[in-house]
PDB file of N, CA and C in Angstrom:
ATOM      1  N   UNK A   1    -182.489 225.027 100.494  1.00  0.00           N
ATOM      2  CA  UNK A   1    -182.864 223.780 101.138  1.00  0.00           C
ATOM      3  C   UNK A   1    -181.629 222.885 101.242  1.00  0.00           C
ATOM      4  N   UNK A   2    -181.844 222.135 102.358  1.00  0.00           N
ATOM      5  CA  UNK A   2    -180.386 221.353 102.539  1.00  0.00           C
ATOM      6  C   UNK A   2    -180.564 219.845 101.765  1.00  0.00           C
ATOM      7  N   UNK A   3    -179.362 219.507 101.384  1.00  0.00           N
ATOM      8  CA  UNK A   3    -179.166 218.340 100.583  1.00  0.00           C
ATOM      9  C   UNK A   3    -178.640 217.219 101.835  1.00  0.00           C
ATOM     10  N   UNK A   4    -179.098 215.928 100.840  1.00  0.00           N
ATOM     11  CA  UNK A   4    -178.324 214.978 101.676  1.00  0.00           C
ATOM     12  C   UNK A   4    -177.917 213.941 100.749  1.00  0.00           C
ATOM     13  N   UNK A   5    -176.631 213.441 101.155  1.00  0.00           N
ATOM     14  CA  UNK A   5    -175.911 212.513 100.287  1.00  0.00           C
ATOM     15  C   UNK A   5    -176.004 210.797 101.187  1.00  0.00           C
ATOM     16  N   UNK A   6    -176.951 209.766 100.037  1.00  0.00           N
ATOM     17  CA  UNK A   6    -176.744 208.775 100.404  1.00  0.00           C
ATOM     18  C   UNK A   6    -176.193 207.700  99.509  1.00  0.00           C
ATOM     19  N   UNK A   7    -175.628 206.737 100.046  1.00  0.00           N
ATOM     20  CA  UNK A   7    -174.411 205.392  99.580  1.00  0.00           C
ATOM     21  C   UNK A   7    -174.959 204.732 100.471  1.00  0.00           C
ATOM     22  N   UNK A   8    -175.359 203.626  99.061  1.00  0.00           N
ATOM     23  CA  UNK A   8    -175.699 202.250  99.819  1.00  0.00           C
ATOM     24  C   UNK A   8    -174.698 201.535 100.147  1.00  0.00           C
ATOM     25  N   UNK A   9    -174.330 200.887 101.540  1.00  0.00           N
ATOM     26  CA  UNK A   9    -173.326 200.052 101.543  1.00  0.00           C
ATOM     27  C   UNK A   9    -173.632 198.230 101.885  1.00  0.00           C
ATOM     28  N   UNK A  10    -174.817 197.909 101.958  1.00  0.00           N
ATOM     29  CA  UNK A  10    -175.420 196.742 102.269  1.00  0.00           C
ATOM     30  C   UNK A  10    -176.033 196.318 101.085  1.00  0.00           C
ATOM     31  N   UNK A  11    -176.056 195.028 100.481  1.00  0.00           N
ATOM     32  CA  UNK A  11    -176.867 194.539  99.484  1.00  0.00           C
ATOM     33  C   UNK A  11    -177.977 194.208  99.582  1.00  0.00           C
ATOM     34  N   UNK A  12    -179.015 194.282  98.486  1.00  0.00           N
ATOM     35  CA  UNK A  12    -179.930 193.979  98.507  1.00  0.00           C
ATOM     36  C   UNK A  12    -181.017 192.703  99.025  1.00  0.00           C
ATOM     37  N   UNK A  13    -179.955 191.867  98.555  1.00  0.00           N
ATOM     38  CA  UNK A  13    -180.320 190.456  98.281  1.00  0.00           C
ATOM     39  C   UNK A  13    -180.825 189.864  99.675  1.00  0.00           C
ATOM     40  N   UNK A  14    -181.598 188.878  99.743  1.00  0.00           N
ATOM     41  CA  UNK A  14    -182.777 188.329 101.112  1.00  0.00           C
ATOM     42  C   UNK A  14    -183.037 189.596 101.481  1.00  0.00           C
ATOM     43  N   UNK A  15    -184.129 190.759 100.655  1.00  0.00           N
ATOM     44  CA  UNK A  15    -184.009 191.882 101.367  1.00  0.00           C
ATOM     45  C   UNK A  15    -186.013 191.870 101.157  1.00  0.00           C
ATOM     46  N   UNK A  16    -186.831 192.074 101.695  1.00  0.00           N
ATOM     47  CA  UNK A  16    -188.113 192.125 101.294  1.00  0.00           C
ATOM     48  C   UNK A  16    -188.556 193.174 100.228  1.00  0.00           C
ATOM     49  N   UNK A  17    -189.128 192.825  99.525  1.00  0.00           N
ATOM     50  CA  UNK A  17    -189.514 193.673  98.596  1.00  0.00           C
ATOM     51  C   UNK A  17    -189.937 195.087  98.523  1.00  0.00           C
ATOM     52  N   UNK A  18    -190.475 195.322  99.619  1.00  0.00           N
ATOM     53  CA  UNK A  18    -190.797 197.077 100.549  1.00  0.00           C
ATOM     54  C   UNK A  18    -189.544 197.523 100.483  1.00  0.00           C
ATOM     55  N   UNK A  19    -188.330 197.066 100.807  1.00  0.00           N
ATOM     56  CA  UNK A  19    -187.149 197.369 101.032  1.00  0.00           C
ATOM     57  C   UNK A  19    -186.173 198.074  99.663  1.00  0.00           C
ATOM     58  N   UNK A  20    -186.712 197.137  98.769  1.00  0.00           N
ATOM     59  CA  UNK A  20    -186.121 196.309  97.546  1.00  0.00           C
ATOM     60  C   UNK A  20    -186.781 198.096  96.738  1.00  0.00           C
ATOM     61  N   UNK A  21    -188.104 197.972  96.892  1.00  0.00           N
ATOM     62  CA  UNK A  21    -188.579 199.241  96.134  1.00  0.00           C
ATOM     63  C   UNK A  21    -188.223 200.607  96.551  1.00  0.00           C
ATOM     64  N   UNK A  22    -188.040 200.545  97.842  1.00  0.00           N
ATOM     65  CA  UNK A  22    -187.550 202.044  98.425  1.00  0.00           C
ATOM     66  C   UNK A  22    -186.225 202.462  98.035  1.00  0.00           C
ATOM     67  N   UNK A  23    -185.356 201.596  97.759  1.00  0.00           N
ATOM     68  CA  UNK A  23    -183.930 201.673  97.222  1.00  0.00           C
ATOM     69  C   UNK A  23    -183.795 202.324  95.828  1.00  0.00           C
ATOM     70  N   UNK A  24    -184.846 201.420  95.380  1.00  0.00           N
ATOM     71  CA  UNK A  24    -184.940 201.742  93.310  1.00  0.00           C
ATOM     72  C   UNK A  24    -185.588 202.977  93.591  1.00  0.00           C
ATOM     73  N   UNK A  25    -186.577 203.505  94.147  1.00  0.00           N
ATOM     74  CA  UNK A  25    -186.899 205.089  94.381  1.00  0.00           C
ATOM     75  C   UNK A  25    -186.304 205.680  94.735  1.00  0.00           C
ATOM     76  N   UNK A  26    -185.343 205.439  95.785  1.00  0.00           N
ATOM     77  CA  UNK A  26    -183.991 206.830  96.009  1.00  0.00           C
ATOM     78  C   UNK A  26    -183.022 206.816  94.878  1.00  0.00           C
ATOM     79  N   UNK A  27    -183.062 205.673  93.594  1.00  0.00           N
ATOM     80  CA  UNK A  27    -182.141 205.833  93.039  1.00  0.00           C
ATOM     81  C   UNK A  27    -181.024 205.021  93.054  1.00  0.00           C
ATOM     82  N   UNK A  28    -180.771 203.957  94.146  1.00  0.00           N
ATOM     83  CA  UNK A  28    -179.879 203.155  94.583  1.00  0.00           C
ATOM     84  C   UNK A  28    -179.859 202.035  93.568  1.00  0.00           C
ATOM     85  N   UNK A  29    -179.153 200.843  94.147  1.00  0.00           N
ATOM     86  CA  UNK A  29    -179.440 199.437  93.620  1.00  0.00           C
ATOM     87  C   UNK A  29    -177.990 198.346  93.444  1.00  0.00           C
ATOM     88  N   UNK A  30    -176.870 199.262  93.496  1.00  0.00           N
ATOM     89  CA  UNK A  30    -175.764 199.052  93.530  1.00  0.00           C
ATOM     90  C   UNK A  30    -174.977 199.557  94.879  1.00  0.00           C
ATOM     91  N   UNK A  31    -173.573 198.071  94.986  1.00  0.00           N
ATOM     92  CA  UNK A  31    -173.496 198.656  96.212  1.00  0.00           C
ATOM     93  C   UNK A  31    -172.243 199.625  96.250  1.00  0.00           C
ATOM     94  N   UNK A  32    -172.301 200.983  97.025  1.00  0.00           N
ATOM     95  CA  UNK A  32    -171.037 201.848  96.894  1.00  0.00           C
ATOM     96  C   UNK A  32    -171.725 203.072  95.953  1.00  0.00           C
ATOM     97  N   UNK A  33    -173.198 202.782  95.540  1.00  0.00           N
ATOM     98  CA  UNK A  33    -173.285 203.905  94.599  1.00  0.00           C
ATOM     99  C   UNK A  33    -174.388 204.900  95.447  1.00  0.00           C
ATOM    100  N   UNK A  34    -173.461 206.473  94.991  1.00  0.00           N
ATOM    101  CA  UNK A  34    -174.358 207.224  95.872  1.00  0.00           C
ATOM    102  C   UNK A  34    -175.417 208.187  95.041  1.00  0.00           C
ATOM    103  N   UNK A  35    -176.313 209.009  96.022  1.00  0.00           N
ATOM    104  CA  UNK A  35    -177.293 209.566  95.504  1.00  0.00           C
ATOM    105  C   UNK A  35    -177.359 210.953  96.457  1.00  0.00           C
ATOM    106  N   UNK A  36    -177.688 211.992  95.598  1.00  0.00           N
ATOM    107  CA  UNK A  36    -177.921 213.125  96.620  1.00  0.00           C
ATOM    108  C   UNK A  36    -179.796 213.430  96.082  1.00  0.00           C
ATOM    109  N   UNK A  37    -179.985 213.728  97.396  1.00  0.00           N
ATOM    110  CA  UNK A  37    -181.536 214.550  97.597  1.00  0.00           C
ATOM    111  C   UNK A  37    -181.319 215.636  98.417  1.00  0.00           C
ATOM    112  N   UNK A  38    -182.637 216.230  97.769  1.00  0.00           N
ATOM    113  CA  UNK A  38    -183.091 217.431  98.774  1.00  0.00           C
ATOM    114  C   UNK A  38    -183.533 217.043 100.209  1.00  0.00           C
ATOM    115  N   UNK A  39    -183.522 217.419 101.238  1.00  0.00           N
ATOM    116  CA  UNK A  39    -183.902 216.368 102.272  1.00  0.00           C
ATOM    117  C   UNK A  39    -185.285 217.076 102.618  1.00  0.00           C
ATOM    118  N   UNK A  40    -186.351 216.586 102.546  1.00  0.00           N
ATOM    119  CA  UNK A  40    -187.859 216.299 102.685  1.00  0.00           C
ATOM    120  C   UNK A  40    -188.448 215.473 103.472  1.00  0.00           C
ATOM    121  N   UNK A  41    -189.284 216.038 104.134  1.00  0.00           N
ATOM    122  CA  UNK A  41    -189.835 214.663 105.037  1.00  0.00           C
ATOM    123  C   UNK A  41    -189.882 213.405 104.522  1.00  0.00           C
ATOM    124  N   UNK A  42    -190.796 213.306 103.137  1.00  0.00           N
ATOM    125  CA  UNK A  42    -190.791 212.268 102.495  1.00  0.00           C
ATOM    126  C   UNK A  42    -189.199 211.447 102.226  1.00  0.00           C
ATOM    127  N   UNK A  43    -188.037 211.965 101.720  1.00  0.00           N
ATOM    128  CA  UNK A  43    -187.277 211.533 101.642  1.00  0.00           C
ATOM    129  C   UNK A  43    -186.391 211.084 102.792  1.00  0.00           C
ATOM    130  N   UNK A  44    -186.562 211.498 104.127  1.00  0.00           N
ATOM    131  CA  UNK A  44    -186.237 211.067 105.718  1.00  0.00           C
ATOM    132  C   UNK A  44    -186.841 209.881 105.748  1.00  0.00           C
ATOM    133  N   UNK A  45    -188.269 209.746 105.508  1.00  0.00           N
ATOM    134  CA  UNK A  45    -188.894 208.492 105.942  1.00  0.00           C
ATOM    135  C   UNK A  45    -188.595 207.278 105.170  1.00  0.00           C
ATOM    136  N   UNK A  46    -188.214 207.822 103.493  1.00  0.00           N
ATOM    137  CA  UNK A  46    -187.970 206.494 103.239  1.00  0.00           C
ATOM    138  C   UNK A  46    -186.299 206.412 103.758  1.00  0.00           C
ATOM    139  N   UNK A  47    -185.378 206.653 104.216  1.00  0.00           N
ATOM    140  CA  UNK A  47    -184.109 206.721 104.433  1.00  0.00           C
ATOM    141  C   UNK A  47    -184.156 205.882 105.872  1.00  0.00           C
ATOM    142  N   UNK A  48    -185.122 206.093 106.898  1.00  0.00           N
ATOM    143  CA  UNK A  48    -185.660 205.410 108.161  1.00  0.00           C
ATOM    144  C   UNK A  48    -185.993 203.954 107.640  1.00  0.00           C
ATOM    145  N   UNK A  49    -186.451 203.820 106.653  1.00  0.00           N
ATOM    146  CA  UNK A  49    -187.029 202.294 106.510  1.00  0.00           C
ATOM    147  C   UNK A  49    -185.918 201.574 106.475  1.00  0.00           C
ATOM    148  N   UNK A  50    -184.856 202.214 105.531  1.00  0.00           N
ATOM    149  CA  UNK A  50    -183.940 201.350 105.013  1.00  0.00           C
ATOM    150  C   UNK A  50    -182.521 201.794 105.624  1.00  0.00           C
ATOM    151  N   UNK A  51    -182.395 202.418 106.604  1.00  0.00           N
ATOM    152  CA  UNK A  51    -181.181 203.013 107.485  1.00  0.00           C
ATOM    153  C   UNK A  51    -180.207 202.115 107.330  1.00  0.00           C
ATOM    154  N   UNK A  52    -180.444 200.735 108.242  1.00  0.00           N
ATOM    155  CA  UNK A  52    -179.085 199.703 108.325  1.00  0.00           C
ATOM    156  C   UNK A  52    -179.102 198.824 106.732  1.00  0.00           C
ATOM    157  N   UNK A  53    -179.226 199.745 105.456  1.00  0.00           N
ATOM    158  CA  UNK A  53    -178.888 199.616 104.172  1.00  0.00           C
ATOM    159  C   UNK A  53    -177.403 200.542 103.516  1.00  0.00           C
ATOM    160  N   UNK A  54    -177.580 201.773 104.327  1.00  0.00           N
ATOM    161  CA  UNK A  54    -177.388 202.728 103.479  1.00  0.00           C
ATOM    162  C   UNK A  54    -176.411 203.879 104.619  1.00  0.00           C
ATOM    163  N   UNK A  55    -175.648 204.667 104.150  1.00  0.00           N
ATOM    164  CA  UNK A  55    -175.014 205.553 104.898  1.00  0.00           C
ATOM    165  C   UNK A  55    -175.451 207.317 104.454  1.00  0.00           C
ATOM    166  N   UNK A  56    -175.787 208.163 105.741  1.00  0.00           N
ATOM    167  CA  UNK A  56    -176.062 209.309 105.420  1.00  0.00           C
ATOM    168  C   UNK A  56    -175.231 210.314 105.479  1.00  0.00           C
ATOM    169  N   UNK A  57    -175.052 211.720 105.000  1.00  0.00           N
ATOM    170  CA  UNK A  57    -174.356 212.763 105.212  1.00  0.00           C
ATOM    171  C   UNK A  57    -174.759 213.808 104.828  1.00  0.00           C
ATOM    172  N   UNK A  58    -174.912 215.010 105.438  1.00  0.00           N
ATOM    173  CA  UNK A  58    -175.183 216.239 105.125  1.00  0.00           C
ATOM    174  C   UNK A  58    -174.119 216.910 103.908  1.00  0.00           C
ATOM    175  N   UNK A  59    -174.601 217.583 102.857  1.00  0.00           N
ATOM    176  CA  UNK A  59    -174.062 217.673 102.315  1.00  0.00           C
ATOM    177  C   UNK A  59    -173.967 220.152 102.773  1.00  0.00           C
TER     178      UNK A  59
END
């Protein structure tokens, strides 16, 4: 299964709370810090919510 590597590069802060929680579930919360997943539908959709947060790459 293919992986994907994400880095948040946008802060949190004035961010709505939907936003705020999808971040702490991928693992995020800091800015510059990255996270790898398996890539899953589930894990696409939350990556869509929060796109202009965060930077993607195939790993």
């Amino acid at each position: 299964m293919e992986k994907i590597k994400i880095t948040q590069i946008r802060s949190l802060i004035k961010r709505p709370k939907c936003q705020k929680d999808t971040m702490k579930a991928l693992g995020l919360g800091r800015m510059h810090k990255s996270v790898s997943h398996k890539t899953t539908p589930q894990i696409l959709g939350m990556i869509k919510k929060i796109n202009h947060l965060v930077v993607t790459e195939n790993i």
